[in-house]
PDB file of N, CA and C in Angstrom:
ATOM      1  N   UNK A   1     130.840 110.305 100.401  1.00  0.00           N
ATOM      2  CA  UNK A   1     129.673 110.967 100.946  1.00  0.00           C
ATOM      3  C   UNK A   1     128.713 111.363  99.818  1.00  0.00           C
ATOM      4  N   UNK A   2     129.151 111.751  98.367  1.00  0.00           N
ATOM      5  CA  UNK A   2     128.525 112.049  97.901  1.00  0.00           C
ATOM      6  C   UNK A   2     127.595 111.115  97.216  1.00  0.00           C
ATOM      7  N   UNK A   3     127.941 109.677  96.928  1.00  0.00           N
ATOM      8  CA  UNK A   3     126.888 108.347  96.758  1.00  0.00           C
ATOM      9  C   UNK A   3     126.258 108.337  97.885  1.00  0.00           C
ATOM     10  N   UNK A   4     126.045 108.910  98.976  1.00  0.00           N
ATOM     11  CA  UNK A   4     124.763 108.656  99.948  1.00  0.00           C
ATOM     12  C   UNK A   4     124.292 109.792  99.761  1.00  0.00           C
ATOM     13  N   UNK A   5     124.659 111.058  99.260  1.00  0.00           N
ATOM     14  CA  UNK A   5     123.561 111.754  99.151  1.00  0.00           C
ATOM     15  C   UNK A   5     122.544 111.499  97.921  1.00  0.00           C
ATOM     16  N   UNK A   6     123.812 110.773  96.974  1.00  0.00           N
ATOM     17  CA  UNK A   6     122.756 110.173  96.079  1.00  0.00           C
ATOM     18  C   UNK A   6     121.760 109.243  95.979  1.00  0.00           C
ATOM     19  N   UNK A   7     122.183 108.562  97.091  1.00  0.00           N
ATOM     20  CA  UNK A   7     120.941 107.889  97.318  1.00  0.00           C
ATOM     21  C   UNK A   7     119.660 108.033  97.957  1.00  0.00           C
ATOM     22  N   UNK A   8     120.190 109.250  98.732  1.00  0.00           N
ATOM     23  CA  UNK A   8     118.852 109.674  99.487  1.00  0.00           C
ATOM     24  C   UNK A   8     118.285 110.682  98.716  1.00  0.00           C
ATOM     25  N   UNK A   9     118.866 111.253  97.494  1.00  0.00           N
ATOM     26  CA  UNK A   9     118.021 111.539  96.555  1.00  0.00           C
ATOM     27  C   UNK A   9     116.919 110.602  95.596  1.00  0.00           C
ATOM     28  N   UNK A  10     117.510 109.700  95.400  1.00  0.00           N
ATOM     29  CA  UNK A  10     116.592 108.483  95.028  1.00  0.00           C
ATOM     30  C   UNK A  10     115.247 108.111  95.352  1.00  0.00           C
ATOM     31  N   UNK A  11     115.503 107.932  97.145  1.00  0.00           N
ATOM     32  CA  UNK A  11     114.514 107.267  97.727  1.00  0.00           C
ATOM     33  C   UNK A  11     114.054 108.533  97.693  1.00  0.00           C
ATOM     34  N   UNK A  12     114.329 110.069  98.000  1.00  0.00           N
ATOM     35  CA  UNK A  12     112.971 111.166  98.368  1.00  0.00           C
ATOM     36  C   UNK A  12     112.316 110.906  96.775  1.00  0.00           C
ATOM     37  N   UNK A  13     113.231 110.865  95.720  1.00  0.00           N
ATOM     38  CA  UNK A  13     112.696 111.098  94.786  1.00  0.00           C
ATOM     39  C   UNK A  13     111.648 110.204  94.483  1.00  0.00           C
ATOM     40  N   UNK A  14     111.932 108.641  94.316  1.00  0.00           N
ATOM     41  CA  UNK A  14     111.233 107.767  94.024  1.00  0.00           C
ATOM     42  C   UNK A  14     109.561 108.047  95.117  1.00  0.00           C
ATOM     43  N   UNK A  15     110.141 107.986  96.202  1.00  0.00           N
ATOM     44  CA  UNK A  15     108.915 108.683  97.064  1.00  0.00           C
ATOM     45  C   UNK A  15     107.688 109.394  96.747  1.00  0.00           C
ATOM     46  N   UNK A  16     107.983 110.571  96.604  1.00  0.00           N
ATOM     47  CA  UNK A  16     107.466 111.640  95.571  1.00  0.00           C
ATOM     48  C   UNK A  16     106.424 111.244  94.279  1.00  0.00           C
ATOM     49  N   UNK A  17     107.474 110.546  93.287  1.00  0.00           N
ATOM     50  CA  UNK A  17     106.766 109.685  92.263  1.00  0.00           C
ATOM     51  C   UNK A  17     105.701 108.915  92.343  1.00  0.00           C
ATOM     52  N   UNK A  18     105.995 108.212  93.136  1.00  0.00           N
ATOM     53  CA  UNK A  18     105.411 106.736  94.108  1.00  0.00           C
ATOM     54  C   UNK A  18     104.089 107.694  94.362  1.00  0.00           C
ATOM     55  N   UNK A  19     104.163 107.825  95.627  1.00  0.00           N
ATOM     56  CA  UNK A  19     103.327 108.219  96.399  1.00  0.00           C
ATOM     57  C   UNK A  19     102.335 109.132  96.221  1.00  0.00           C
ATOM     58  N   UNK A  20     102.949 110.239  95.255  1.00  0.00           N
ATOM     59  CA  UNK A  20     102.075 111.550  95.018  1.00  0.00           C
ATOM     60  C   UNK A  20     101.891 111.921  93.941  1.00  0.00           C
ATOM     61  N   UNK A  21     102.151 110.861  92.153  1.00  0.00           N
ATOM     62  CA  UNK A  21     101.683 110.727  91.860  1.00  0.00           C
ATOM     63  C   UNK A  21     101.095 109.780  90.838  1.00  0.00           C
ATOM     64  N   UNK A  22     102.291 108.280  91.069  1.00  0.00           N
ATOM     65  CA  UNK A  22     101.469 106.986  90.617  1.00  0.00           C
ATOM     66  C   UNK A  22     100.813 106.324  91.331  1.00  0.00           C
ATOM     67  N   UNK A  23     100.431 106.470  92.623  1.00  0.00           N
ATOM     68  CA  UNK A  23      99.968 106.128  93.538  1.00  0.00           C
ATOM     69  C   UNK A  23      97.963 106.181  93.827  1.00  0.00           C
ATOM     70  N   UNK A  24      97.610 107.438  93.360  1.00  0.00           N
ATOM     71  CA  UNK A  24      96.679 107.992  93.456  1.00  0.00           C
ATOM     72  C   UNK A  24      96.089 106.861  92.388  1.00  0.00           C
ATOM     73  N   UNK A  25      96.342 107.405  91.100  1.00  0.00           N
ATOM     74  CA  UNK A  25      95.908 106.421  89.882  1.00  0.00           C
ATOM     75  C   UNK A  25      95.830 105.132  90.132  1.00  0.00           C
ATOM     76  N   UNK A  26      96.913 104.544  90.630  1.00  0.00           N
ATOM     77  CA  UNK A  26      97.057 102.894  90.856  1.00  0.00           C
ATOM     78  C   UNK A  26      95.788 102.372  92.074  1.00  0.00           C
ATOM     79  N   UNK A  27      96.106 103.174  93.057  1.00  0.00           N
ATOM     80  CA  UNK A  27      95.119 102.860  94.085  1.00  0.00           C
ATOM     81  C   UNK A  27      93.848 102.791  94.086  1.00  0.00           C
ATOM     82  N   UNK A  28      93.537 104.147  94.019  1.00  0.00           N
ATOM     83  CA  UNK A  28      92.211 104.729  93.731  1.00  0.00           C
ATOM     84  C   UNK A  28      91.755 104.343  91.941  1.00  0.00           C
ATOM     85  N   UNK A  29      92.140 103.934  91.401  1.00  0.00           N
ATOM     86  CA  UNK A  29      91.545 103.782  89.843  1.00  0.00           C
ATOM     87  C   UNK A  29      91.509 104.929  89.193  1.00  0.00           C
ATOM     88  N   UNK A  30      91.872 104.898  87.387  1.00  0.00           N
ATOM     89  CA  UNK A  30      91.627 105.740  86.808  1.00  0.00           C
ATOM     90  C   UNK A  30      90.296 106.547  86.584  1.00  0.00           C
ATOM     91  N   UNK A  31      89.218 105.882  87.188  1.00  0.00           N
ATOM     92  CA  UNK A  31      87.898 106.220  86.992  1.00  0.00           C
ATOM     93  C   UNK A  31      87.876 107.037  88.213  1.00  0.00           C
ATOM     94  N   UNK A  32      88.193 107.248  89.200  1.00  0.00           N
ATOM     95  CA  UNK A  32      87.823 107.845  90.340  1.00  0.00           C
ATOM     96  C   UNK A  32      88.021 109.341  90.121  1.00  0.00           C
ATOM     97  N   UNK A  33      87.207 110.337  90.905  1.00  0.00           N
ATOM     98  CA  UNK A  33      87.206 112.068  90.513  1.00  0.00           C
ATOM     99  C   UNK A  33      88.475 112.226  90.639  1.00  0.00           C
ATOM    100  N   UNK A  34      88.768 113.450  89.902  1.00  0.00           N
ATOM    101  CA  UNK A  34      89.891 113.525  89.778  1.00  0.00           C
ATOM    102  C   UNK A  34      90.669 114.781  90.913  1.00  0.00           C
ATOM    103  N   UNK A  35      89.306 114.899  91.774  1.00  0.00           N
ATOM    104  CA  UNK A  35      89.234 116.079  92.608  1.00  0.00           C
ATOM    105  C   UNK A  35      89.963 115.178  93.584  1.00  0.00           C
ATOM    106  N   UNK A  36      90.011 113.935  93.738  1.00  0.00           N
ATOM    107  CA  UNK A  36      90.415 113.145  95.232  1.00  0.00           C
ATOM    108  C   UNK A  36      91.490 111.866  94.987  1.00  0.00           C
ATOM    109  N   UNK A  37      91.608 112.230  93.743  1.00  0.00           N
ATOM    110  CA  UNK A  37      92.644 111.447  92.811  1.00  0.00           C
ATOM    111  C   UNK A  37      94.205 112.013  92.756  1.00  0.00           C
ATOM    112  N   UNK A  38      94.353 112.141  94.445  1.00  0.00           N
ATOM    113  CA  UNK A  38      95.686 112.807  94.372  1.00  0.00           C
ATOM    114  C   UNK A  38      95.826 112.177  96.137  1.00  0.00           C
ATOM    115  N   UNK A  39      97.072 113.145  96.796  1.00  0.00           N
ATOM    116  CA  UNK A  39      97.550 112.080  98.012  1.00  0.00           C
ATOM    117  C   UNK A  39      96.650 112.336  99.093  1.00  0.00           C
ATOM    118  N   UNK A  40      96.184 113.294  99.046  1.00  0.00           N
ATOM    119  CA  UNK A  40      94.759 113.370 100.153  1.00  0.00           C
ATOM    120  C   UNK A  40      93.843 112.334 100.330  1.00  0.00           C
ATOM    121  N   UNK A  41      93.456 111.759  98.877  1.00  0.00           N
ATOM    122  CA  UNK A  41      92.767 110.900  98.568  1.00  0.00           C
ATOM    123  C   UNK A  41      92.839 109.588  99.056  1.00  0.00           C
ATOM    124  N   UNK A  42      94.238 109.455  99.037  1.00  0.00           N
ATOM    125  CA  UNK A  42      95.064 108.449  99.222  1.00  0.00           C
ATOM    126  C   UNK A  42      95.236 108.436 101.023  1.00  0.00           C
ATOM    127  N   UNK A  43      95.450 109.381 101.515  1.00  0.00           N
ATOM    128  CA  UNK A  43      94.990 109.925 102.847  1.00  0.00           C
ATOM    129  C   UNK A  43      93.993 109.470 103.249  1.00  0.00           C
ATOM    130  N   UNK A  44      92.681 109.413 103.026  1.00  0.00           N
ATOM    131  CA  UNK A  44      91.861 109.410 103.667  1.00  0.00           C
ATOM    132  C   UNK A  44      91.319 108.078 103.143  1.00  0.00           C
ATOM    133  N   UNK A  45      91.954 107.537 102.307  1.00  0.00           N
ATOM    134  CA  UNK A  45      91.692 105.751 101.744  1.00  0.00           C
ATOM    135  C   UNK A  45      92.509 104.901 102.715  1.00  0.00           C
ATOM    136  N   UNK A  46      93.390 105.179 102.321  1.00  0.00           N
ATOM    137  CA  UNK A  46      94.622 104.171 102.737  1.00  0.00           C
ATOM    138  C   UNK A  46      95.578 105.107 103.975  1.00  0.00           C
ATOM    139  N   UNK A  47      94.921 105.919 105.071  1.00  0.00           N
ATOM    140  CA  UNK A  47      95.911 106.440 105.746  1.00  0.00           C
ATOM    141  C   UNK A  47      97.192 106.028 106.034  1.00  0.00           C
ATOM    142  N   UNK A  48      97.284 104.908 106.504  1.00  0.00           N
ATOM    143  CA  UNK A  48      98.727 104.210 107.049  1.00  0.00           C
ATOM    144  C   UNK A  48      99.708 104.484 105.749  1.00  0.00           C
ATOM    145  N   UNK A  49      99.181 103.945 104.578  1.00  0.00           N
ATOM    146  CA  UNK A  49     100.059 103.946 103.185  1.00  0.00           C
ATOM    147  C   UNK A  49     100.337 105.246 102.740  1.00  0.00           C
ATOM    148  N   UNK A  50      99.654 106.233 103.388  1.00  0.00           N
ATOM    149  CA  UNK A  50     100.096 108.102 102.659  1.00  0.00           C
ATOM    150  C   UNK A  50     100.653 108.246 104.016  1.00  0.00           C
ATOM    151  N   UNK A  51     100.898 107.909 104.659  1.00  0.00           N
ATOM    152  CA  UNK A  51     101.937 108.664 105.781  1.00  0.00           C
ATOM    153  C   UNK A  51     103.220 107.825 105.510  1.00  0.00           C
ATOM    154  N   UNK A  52     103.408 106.424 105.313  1.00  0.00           N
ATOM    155  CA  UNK A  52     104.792 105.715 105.022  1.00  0.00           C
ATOM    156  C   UNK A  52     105.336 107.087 103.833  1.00  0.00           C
ATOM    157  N   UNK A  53     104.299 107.262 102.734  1.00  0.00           N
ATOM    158  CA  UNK A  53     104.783 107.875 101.426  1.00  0.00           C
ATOM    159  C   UNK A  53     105.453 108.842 101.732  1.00  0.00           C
ATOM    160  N   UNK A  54     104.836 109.770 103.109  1.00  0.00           N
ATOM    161  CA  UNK A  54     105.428 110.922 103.213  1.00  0.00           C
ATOM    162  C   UNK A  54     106.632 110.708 104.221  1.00  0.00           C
ATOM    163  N   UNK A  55     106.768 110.017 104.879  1.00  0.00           N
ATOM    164  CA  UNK A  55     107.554 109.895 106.157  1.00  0.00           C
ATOM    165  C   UNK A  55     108.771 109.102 104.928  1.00  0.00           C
ATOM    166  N   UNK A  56     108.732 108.179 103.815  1.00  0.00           N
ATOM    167  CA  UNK A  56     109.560 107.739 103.171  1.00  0.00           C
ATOM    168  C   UNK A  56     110.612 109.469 102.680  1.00  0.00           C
ATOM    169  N   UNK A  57     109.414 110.309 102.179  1.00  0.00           N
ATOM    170  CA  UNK A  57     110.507 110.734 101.337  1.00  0.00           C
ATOM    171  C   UNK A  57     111.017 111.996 102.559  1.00  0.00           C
ATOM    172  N   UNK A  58     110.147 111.799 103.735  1.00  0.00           N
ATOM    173  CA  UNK A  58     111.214 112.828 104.245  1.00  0.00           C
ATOM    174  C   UNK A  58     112.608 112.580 104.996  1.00  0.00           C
ATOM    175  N   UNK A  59     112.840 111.053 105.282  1.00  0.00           N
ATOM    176  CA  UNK A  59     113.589 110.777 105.649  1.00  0.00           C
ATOM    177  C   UNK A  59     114.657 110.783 104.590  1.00  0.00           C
ATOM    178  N   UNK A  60     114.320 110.774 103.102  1.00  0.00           N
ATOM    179  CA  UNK A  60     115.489 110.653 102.365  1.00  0.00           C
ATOM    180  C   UNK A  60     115.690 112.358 102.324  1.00  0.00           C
ATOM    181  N   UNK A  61     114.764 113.151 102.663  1.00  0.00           N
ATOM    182  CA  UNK A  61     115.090 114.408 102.521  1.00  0.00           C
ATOM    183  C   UNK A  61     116.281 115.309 103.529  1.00  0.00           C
ATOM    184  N   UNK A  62     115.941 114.648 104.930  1.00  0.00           N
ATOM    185  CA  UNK A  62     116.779 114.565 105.834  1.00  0.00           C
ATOM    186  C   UNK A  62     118.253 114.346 106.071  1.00  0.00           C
ATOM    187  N   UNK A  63     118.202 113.185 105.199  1.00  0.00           N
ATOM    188  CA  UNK A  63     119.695 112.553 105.145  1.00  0.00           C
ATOM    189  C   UNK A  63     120.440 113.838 104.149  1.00  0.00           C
ATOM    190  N   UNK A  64     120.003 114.109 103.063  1.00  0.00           N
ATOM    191  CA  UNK A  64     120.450 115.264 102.180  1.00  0.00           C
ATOM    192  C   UNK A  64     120.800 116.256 102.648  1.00  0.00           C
ATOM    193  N   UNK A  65     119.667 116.580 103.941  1.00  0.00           N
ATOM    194  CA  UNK A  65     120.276 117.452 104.633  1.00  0.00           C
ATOM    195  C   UNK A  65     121.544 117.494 105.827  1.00  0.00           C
ATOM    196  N   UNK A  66     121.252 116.807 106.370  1.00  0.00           N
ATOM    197  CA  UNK A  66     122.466 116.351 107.117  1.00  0.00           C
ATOM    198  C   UNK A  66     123.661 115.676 106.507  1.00  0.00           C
ATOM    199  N   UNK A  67     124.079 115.522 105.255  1.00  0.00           N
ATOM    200  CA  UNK A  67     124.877 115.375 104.507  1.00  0.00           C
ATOM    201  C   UNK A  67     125.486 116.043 103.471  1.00  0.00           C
ATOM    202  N   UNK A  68     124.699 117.107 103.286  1.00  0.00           N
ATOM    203  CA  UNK A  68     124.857 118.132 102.144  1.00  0.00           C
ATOM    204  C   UNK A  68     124.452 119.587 102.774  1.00  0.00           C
ATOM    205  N   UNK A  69     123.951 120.068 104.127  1.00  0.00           N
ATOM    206  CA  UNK A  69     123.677 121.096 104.764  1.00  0.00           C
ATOM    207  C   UNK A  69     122.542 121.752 104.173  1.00  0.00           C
ATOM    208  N   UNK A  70     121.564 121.190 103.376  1.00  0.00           N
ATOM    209  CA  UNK A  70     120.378 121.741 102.562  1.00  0.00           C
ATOM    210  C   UNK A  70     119.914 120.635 102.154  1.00  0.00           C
ATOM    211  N   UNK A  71     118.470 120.562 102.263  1.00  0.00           N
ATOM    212  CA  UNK A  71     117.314 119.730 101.694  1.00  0.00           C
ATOM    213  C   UNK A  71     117.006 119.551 100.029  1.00  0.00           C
ATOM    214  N   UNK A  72     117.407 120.859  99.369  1.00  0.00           N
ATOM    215  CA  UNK A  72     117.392 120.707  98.093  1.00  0.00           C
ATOM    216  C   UNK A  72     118.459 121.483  97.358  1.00  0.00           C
ATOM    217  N   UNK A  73     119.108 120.786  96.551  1.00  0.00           N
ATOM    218  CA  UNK A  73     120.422 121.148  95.768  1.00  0.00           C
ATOM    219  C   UNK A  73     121.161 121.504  96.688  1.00  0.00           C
ATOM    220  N   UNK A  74     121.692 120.704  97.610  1.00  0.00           N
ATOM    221  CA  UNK A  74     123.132 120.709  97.800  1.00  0.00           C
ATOM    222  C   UNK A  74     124.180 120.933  97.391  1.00  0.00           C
ATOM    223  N   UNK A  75     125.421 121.492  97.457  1.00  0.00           N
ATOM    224  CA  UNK A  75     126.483 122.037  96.686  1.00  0.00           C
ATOM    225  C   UNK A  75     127.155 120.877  96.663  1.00  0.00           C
TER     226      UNK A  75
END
């Protein structure tokens, strides 16, 4: 049990990274303000692609929980 919680630490984690904050940069360009250069941005660019990001890492957040009885640091 405890390699699947590790893995659904992974995917929230990688998620997270991904999405909220190599994502912004990659998408939107390094030139873009830096006021909208984050997942909102990314929100209101690419909606479909910032809701997978978030719906990705909450499902790995989920599993953690239902496998470990807490969303973050599990015993």
């Amino acid at each position: 049990m405890r390699q699947l919680i590790n893995l659904a630490q992974i995917i929230q984690s990688h998620a997270l990274s991904f999405f909220y904050l190599s994502a912004p940069d990659l998408l939107l360009g390094m030139d873009a303000d830096p006021s909208v250069r984050n997942i909102f941005g990314i929100l209101a660019q690419r909606p479909e692609m910032a809701r997978d990001g978030i719906r990705l890492r909450s499902i790995g957040q989920q599993i953690i929980e239902l496998l470990g009885g807490k969303r973050i640091h599990p015993a």
